[in-house]
Protein backbone atom coordinates (compact mmCIF):
# COMPACT_ATOMS: atom_id res chain seq x y z
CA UNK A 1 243.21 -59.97 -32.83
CA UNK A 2 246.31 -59.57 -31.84
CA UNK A 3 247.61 -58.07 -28.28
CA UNK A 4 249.38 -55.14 -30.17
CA UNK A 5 246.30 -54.49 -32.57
CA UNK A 6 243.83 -54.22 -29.38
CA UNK A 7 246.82 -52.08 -27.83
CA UNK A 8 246.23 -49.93 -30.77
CA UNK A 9 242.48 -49.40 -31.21
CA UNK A 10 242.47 -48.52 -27.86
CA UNK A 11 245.40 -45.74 -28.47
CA UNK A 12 243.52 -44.52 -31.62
CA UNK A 13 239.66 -44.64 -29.64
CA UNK A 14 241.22 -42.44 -27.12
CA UNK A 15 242.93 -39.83 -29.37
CA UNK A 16 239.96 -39.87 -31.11
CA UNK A 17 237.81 -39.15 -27.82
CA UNK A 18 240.38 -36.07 -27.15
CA UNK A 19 240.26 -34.83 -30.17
CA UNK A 20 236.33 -34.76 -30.31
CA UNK A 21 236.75 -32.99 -26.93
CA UNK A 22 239.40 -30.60 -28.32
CA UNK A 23 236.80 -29.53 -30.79
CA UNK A 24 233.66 -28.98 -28.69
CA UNK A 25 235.83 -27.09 -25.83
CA UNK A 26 237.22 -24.67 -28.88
CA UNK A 27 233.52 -24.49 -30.49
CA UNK A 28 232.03 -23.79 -26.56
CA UNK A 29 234.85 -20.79 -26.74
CA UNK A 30 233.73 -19.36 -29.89
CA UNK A 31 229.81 -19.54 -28.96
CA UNK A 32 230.82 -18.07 -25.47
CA UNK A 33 232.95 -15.01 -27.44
CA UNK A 34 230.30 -14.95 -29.97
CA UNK A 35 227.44 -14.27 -27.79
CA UNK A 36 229.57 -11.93 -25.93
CA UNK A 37 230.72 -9.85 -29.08
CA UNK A 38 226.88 -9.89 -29.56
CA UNK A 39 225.52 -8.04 -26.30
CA UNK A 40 228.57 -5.76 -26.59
CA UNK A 41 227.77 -4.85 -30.58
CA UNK A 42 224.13 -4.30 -28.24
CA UNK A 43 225.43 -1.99 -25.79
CA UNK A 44 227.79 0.17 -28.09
CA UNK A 45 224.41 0.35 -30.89
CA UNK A 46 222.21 1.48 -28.06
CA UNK A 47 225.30 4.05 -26.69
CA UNK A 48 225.34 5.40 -30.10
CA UNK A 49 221.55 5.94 -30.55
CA UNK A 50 221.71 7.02 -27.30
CA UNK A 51 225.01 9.57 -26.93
CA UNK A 52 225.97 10.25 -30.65
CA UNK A 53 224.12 13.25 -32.21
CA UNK A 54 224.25 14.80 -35.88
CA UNK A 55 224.20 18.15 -36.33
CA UNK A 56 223.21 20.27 -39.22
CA UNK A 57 224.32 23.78 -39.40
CA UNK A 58 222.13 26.72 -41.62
CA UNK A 59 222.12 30.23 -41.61
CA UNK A 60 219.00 32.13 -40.60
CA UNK A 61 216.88 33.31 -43.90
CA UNK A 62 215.83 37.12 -44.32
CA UNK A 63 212.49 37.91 -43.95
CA UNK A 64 211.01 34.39 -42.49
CA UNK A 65 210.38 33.99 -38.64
CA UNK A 66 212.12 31.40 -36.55
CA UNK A 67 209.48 28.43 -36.56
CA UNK A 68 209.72 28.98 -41.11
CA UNK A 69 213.48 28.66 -40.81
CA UNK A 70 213.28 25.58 -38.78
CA UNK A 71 210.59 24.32 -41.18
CA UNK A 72 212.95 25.17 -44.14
CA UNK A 73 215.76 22.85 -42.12
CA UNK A 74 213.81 20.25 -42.51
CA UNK A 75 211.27 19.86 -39.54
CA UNK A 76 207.98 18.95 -39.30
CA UNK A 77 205.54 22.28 -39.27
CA UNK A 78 203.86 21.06 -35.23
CA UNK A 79 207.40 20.55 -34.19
CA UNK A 80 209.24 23.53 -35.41
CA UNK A 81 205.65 25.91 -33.75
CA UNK A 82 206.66 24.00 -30.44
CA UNK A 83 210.01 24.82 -30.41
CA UNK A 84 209.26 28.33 -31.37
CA UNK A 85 207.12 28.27 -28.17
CA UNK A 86 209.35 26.87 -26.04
CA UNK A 87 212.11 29.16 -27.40
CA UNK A 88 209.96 32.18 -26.72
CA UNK A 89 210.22 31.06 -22.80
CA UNK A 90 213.71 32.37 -22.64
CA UNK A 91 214.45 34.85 -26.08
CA UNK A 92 212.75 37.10 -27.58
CA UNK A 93 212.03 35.69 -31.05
CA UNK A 94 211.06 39.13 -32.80
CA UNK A 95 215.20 39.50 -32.36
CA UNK A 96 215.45 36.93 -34.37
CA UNK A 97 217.90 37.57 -36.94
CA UNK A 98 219.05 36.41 -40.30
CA UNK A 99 222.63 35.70 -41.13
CA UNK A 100 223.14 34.09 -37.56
CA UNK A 101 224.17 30.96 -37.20
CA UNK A 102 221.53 28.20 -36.66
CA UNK A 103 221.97 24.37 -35.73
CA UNK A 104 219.77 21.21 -35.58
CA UNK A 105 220.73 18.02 -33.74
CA UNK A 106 219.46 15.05 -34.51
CA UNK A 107 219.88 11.17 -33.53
CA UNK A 108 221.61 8.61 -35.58
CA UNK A 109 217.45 7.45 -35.96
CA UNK A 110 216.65 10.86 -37.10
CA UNK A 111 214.90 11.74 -33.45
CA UNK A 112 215.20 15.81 -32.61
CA UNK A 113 217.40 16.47 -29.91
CA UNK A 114 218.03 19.99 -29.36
CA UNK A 115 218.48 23.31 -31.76
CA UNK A 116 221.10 25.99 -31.65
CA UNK A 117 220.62 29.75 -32.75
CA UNK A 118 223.32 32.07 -32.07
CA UNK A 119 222.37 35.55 -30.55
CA UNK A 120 225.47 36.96 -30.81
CA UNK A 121 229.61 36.52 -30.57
CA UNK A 122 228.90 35.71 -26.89
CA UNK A 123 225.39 34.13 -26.54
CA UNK A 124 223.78 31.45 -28.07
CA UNK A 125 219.44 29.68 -27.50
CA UNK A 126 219.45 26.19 -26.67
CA UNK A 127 216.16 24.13 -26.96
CA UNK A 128 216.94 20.40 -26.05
CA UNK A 129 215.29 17.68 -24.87
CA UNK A 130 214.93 17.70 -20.70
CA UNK A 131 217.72 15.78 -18.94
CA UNK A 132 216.01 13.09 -16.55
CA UNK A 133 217.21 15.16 -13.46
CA UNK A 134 214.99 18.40 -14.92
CA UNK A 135 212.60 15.95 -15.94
CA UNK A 136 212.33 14.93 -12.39
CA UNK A 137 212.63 17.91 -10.38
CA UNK A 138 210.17 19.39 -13.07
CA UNK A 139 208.08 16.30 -12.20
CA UNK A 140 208.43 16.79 -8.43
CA UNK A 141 207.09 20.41 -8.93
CA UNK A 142 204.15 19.54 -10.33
CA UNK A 143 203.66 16.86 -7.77
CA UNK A 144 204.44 18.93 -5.20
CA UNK A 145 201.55 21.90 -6.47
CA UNK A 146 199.07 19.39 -7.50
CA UNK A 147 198.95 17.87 -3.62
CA UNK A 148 198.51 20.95 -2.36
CA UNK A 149 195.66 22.03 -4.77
CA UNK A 150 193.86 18.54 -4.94
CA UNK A 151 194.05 15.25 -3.02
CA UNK A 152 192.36 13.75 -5.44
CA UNK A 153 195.00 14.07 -7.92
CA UNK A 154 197.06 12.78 -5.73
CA UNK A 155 195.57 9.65 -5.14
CA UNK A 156 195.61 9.23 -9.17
CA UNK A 157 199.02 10.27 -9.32
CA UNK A 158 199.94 6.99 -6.62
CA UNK A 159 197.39 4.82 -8.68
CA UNK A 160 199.57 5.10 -11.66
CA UNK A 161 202.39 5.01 -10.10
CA UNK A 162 201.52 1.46 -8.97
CA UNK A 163 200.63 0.61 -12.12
CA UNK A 164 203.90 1.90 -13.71
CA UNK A 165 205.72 -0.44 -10.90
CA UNK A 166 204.02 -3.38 -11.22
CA UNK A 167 204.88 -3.14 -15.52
CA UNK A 168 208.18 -2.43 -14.22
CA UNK A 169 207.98 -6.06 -12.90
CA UNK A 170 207.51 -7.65 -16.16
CA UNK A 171 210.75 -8.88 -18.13
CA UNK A 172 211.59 -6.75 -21.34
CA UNK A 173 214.10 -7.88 -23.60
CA UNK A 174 217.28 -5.33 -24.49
CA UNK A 175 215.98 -5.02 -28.10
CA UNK A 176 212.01 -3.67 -26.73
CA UNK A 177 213.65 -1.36 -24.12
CA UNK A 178 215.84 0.43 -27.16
CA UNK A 179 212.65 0.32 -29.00
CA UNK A 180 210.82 1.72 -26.50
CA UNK A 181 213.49 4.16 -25.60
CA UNK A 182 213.73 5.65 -29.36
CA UNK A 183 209.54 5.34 -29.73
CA UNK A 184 209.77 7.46 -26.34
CA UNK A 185 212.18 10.39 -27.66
CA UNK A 186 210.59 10.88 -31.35
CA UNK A 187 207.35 11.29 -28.72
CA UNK A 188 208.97 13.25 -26.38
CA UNK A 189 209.65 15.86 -29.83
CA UNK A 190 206.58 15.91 -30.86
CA UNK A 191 205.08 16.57 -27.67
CA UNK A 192 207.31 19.15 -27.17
CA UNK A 193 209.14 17.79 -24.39
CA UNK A 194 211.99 20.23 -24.28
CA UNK A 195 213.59 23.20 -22.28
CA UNK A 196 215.05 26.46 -23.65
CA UNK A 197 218.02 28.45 -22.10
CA UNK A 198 220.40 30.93 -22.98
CA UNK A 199 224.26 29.71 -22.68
CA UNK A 200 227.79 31.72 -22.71
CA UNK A 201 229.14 30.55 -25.92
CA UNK A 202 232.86 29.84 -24.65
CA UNK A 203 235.80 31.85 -25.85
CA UNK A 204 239.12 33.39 -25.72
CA UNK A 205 240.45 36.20 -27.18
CA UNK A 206 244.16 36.49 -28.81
CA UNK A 207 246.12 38.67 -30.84
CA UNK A 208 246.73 37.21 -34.16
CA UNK A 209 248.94 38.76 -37.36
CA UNK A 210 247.50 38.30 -40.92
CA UNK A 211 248.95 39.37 -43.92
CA UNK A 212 248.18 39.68 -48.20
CA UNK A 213 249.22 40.36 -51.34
CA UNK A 214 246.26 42.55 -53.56
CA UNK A 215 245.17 40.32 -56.17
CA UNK A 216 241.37 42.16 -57.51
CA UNK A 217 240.21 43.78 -54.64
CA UNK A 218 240.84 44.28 -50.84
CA UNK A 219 238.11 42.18 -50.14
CA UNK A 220 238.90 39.75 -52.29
CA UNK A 221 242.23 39.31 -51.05
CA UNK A 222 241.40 39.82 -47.11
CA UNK A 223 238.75 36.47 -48.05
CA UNK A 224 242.04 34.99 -49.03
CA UNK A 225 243.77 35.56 -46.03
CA UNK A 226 241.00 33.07 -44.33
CA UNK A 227 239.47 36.71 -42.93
CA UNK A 228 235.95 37.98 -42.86
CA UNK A 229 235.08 40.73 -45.50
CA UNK A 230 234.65 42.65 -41.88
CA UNK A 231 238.14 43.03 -41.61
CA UNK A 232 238.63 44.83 -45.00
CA UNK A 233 236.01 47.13 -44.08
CA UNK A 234 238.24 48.16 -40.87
CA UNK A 235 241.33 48.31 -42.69
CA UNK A 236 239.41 50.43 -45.28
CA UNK A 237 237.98 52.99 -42.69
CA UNK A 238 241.67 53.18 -40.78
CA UNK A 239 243.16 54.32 -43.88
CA UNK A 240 240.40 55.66 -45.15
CA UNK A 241 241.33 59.68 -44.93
CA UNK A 242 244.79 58.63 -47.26
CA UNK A 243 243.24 56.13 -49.64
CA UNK A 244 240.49 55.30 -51.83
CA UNK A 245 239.89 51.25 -51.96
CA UNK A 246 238.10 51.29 -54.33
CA UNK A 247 240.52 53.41 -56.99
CA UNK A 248 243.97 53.71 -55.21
CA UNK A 249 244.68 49.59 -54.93
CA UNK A 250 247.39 48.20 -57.65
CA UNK A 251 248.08 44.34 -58.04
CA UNK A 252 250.67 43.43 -55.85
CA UNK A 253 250.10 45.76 -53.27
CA UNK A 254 250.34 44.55 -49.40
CA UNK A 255 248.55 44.55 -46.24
CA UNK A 256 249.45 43.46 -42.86
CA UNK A 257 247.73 43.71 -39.53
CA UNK A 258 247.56 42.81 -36.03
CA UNK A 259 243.82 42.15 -34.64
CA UNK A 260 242.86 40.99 -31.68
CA UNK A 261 240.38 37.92 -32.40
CA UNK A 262 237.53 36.33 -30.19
CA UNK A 263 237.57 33.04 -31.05
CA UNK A 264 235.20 29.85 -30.19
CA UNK A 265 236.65 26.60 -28.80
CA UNK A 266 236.32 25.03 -32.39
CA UNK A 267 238.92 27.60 -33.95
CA UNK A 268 236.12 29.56 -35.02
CA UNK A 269 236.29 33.66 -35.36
CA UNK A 270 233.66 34.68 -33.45
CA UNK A 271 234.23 38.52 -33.98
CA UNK A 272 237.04 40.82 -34.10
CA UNK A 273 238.54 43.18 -31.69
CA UNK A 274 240.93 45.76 -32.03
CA UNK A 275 243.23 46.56 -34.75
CA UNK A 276 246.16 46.95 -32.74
CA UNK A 277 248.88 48.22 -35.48
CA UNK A 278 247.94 48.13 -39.43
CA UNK A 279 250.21 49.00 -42.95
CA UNK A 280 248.95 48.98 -46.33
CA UNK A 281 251.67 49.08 -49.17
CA UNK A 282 250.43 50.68 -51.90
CA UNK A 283 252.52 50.93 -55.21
CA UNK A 284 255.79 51.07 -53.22
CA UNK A 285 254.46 53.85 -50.52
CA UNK A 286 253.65 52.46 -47.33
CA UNK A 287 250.95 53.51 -45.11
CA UNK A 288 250.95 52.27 -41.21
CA UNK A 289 248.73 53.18 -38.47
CA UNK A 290 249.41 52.50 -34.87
CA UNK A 291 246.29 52.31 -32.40
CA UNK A 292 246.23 54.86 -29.72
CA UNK A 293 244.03 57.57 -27.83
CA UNK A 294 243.26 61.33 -28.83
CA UNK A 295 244.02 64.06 -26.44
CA UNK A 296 240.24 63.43 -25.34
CA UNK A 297 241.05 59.51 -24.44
CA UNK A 298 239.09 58.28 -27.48
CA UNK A 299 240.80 55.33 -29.58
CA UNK A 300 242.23 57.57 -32.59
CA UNK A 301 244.88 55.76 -34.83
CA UNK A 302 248.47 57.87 -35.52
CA UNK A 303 251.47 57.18 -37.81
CA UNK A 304 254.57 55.57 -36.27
CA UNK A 305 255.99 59.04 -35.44
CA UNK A 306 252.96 60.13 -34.13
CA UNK A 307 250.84 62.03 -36.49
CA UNK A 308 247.17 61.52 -36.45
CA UNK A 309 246.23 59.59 -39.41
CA UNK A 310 242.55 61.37 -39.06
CA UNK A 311 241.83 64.12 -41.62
CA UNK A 312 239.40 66.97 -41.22
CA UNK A 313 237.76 65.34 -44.34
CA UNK A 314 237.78 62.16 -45.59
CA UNK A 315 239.12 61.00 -49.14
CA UNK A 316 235.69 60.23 -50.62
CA UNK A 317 231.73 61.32 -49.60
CA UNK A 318 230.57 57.26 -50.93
CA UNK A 319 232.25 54.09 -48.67
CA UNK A 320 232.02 52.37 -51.98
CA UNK A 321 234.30 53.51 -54.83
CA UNK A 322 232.69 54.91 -57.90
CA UNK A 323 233.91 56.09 -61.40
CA UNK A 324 234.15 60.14 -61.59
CA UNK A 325 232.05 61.06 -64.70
CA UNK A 326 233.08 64.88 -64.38
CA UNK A 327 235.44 66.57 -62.79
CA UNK A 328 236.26 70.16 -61.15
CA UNK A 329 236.33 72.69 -63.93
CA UNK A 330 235.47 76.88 -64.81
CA UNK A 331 234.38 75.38 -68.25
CA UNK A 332 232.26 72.36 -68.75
CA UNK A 333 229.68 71.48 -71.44
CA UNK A 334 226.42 71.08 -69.74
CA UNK A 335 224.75 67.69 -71.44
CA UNK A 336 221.16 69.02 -70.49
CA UNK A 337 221.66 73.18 -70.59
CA UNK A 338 223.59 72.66 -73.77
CA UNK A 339 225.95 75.36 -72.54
CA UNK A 340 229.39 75.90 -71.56
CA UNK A 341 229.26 76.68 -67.84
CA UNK A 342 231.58 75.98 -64.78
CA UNK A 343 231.54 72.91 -63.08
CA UNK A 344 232.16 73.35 -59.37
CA UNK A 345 232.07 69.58 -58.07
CA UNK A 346 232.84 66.48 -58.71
CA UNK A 347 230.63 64.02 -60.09
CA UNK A 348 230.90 60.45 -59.06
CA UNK A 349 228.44 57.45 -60.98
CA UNK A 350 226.77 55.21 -58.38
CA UNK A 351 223.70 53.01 -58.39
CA UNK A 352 220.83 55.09 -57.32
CA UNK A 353 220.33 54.09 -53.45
CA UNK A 354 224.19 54.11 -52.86
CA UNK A 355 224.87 54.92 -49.34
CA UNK A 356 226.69 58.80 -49.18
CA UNK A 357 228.82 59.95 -46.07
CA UNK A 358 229.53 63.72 -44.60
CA UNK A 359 233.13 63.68 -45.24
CA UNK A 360 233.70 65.49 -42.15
CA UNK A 361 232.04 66.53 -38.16
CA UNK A 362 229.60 69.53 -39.50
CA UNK A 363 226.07 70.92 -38.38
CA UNK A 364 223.26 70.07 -41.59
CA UNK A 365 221.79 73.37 -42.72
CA UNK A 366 219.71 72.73 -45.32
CA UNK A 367 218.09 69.13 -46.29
CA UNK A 368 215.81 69.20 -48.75
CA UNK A 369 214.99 69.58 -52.33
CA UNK A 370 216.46 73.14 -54.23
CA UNK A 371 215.84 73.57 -57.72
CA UNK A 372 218.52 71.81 -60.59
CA UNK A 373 220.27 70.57 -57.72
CA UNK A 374 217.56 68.16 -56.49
CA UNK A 375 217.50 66.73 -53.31
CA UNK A 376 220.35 68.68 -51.62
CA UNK A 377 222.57 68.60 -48.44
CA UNK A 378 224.42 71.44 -46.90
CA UNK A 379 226.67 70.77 -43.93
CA UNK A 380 228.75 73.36 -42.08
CA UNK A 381 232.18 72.44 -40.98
CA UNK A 382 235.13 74.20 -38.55
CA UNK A 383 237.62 76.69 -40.08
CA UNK A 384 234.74 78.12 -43.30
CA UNK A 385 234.43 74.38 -45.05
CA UNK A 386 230.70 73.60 -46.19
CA UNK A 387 230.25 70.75 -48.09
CA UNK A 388 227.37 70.10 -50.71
CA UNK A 389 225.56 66.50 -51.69
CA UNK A 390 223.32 67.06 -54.74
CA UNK A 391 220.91 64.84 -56.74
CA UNK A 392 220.27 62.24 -54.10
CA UNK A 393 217.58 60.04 -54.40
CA UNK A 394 216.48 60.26 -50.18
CA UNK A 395 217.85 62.57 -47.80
CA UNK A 396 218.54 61.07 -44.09
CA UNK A 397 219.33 64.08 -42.14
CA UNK A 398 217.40 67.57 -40.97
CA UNK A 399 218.81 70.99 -40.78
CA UNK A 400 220.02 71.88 -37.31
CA UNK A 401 221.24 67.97 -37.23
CA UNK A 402 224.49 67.39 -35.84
CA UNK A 403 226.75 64.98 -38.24
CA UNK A 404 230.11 63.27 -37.40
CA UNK A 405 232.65 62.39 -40.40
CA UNK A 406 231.72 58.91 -42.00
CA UNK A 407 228.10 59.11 -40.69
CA UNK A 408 225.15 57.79 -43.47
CA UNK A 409 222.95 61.12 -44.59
CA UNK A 410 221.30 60.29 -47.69
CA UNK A 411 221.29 57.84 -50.95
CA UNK A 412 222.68 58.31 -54.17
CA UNK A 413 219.66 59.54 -56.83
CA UNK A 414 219.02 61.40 -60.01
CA UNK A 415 216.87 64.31 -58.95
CA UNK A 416 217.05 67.61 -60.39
CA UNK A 417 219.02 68.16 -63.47
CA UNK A 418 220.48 65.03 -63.97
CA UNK A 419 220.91 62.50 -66.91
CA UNK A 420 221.57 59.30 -64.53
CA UNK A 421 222.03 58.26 -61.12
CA UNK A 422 225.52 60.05 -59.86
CA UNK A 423 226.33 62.07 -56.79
CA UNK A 424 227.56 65.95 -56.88
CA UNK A 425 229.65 66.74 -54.27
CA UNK A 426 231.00 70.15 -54.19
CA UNK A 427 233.51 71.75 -50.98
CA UNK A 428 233.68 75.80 -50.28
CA UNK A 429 236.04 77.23 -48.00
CA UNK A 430 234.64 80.88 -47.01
CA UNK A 431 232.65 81.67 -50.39
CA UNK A 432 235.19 79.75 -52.46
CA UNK A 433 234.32 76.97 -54.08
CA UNK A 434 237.60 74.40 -54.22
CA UNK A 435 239.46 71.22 -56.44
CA UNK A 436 238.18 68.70 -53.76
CA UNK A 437 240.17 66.20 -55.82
CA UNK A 438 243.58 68.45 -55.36
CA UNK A 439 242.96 69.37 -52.09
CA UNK A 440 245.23 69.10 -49.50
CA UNK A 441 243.60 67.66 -45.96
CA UNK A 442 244.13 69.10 -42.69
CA UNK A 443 245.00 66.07 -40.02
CA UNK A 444 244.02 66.12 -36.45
CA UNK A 445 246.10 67.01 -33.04
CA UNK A 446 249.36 64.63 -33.05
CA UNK A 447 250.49 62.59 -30.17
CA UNK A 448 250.99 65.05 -27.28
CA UNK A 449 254.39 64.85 -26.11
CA UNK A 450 253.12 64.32 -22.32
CA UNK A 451 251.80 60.86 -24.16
CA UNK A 452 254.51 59.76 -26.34
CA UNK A 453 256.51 57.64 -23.84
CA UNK A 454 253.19 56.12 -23.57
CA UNK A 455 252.65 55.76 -27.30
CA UNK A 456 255.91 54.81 -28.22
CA UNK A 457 255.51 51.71 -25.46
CA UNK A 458 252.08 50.41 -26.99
CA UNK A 459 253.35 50.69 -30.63
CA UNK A 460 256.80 48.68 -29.53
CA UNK A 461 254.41 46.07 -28.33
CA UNK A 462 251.87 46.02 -30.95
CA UNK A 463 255.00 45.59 -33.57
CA UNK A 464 256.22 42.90 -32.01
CA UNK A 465 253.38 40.61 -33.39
CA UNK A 466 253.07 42.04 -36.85
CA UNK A 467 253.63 39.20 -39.70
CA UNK A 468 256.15 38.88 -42.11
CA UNK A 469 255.68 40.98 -45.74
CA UNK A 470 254.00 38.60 -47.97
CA UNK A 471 255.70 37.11 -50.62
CA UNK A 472 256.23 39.09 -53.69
CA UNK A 473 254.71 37.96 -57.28
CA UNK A 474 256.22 34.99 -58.73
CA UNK A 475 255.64 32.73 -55.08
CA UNK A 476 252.46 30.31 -54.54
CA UNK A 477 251.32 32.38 -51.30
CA UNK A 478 248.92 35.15 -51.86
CA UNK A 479 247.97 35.34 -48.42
CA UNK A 480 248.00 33.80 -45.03
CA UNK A 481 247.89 34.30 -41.40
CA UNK A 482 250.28 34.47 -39.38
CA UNK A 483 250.43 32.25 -36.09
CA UNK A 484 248.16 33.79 -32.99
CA UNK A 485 249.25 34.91 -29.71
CA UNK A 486 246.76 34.64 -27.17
CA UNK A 487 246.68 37.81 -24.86
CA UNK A 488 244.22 36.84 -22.18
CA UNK A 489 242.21 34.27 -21.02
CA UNK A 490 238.49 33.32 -21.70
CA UNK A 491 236.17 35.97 -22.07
């Protein structure tokens, strides 16, 4: 072979040699980032079983105490009785309610970790599983009790504690200890291993504009306005004394209001405050009400000029609209007496049990049952009014009671002489029976004029956050809110 041939062989061996070595050094790299992407794919899995929780949110049943309700979320009957138990440590559970919110947190293995039930807009029951550091100073407690009651005890609990040290000692791999870890909490749940407390559900309150456009009803369209059907039922009692919801809405109609709103860190509504400043549009006419205090310093709501927007009487004796069947007249065919006769009420068809309200403040003086009128209510008012509630079905008052305007005093029925459930109301001023339907109101004191730099200030501010109109038919938006101003801090 020639000297250039060996020359080359030995060029080509060597090339070879680095090349080989190239290749090892790069597959060393990968094995080395390999294993390492391993044990960190370890650590994140066993930070995840170990940090990450899933929650799953419920509503608390009627009728069913708390332990059922858990059961009926989905945990096992032994678990959901300790809980109960353990609950019972720091909340009464015969306040249990339903409609409140209730939670369940689990592990990404399925393991119980705590459970939520809201008491209220402010409180909320935590059961979860004991931290290590209440583990231990619940440990050292015990320890601490049981020395002084037995040395015997003590000697055990050192026995097993150098029995626990010396398995300490023995090598566990990272897969066993997560094993052991998740083996440990499913036990710790079905031992009961948890702690109960009641926590300040954090909050802040802000004053927030929302506005709508009427399309069906007022709850309907409050709903729409991403509101709680609580919110119509305000808006319905403020203008309550002018309008009937329930028979005085028209499509198109409008609504806006400024509310002060409690709300959770989430974005949540936790509750509503007050209604600082409202207006209802109705069929062209507006309505507006502007939050402010009586000449006895309680909250009373007034006009924009400063009339009070409170009537003697209110516009209806039912919170809940119904149809009039028969109205105020001298000459009415009676459908059971087969006779012409006057008619000196107004009838109004409601589902027997209906709630009915004294339209006005008044002293009961009669409650009970009287002839073709049935189960009957009489109710005194100022300035010769009494009212009359016939035909109810339960009566929830007792002569001599004292009864403010809007208060519950019976149900609607069909007792006496009556061919279906309905309510009778009937108003008499001084021996005169009167039109309820055409009669004319009497409001409450106005602003006094020592207040009205006072009023005038808070209904300037209160404006200054009310939302635009809503858009008028023929736009996309039906309703919306507008953007919140927060007014204080956390409550």
């Amino acid at each position: 072979m020639s000297r250039g041939g060996i020359i080359f062989w030995f060029v080509l061996l060597i090339a070879a040699g680095a090349v080989l070595g190239w290749s090892y050094g790069v597959r060393g790299k990968a094995e080395m980032q390999f294993a390492n992407e391993v044990s960190l794919a370890r650590v994140e899995a066993a930070r995840i079983q170990r940090d990450v929780e899933m929650f799953t949110d419920g509503i608390a049943p009627p009728r069913v105490p708390f332990h059922v309700a858990l059961e009926e979320m989905g945990l096992d009957p032994a678990v959901a009785a300790r809980i109960a138990a353990v609950a019972q440590r720091s909340f009464d559970l015969r306040h249990f309610r339903a409609g409140n919110k209730l939670v369940i947190g689990r592990g990404v293995l399925g393991d119980l970790r705590e459970v939520r039930y809201r008491i209220d807009a402010d409180r909320e029951l935590v059961i979860a599983l004991k931290t290590p550091e209440k583990a231990q100073a619940s440990g050292a407690t015990q320890s601490s009790q049981s020395a002084q009651s037995s040395r015997t005890e003590e000697s055990s609990r050192r026995a097993g504690s150098s029995r626990r040290a010396e398995s300490s000692q023995r090598p566990e791999s990272p897969e066993r200890s997560e094993e052991t870890r998740s083996t440990q909490t499913v036990e710790n749940a079905q031992a009961g291993d948890f702690h109960s407390e009641i926590r300040t559900i954090p909050s802040e309150t802000e004053t927030a504009g929302v506005s709508g456009t009427i399309q069906g009803s007022l709850f309907e369209s409050v709903i729409a306005a991403g509101e709680k059907p609580e919110l119509a039922m305000r808006l319905a009692e403020i203008f309550g004394w002018d309008l009937d919801f329930y028979t005085d809405p028209r499509p198109r109609d409008t609504f806006r209001i400024v509310v002060e709103k409690k709300k959770f860190e989430n974005g949540e509504t936790a509750a509503y405050g007050r209604i600082l400043v409202a207006e209802y549009n109705n069929a062209g006419r507006p309505y507006r009400a502007v939050l402010f205090h009586d000449v006895t310093g309680h909250p009373a709501y007034f006009t924009p000029d400063g009339k009070a927007m409170k009537k003697a009487f209110l516009h209806s004796p039912l919170k809940f609209a119904a149809a009039i069947t028969s109205h105020f007249s001298a000459h009415r065919f009676h459908p059971i007496l087969k006779e012409y006769r006057p008619h000196l009420g107004i009838d109004y068809a409601a589902p027997i049990g209906t709630p009915v309200q004294t339209i006005g403040d008044g002293r009961v003086t009669f409650a009970g049952r009287k002839g073709g009128a049935g189960n009957l209510i009489e109710i005194q008012h100022t300035n010769g009014y009494t009212t009359y509630y016939m035909h109810l079905s339960r009566v929830l008052v007792h002569a001599g009671q004292h009864v403010e305007q809007g208060q519950r005093i019976g149900l609607v029925g069909m007792t006496g002489l009556a061919t279906g459930p309905h309510l009778d109301f009937r108003i008499q001023q001084r021996g005169q029976f009167l039109n309820f339907e055409r009669l004319g109101l009497p409001t409450a004191d106005p602003v006094s004029k020592r207040d009205w730099t006072e009023f005038a200030t808070a209904r300037d501010a209160a404006m200054t956050h009310m939302p635009e109109t809503p858009a008028q038919p023929g736009t996309t938006v039906v309703a919306k809110n507008a953007k919140p101003r927060r007014s204080r801090g956390a409550d």
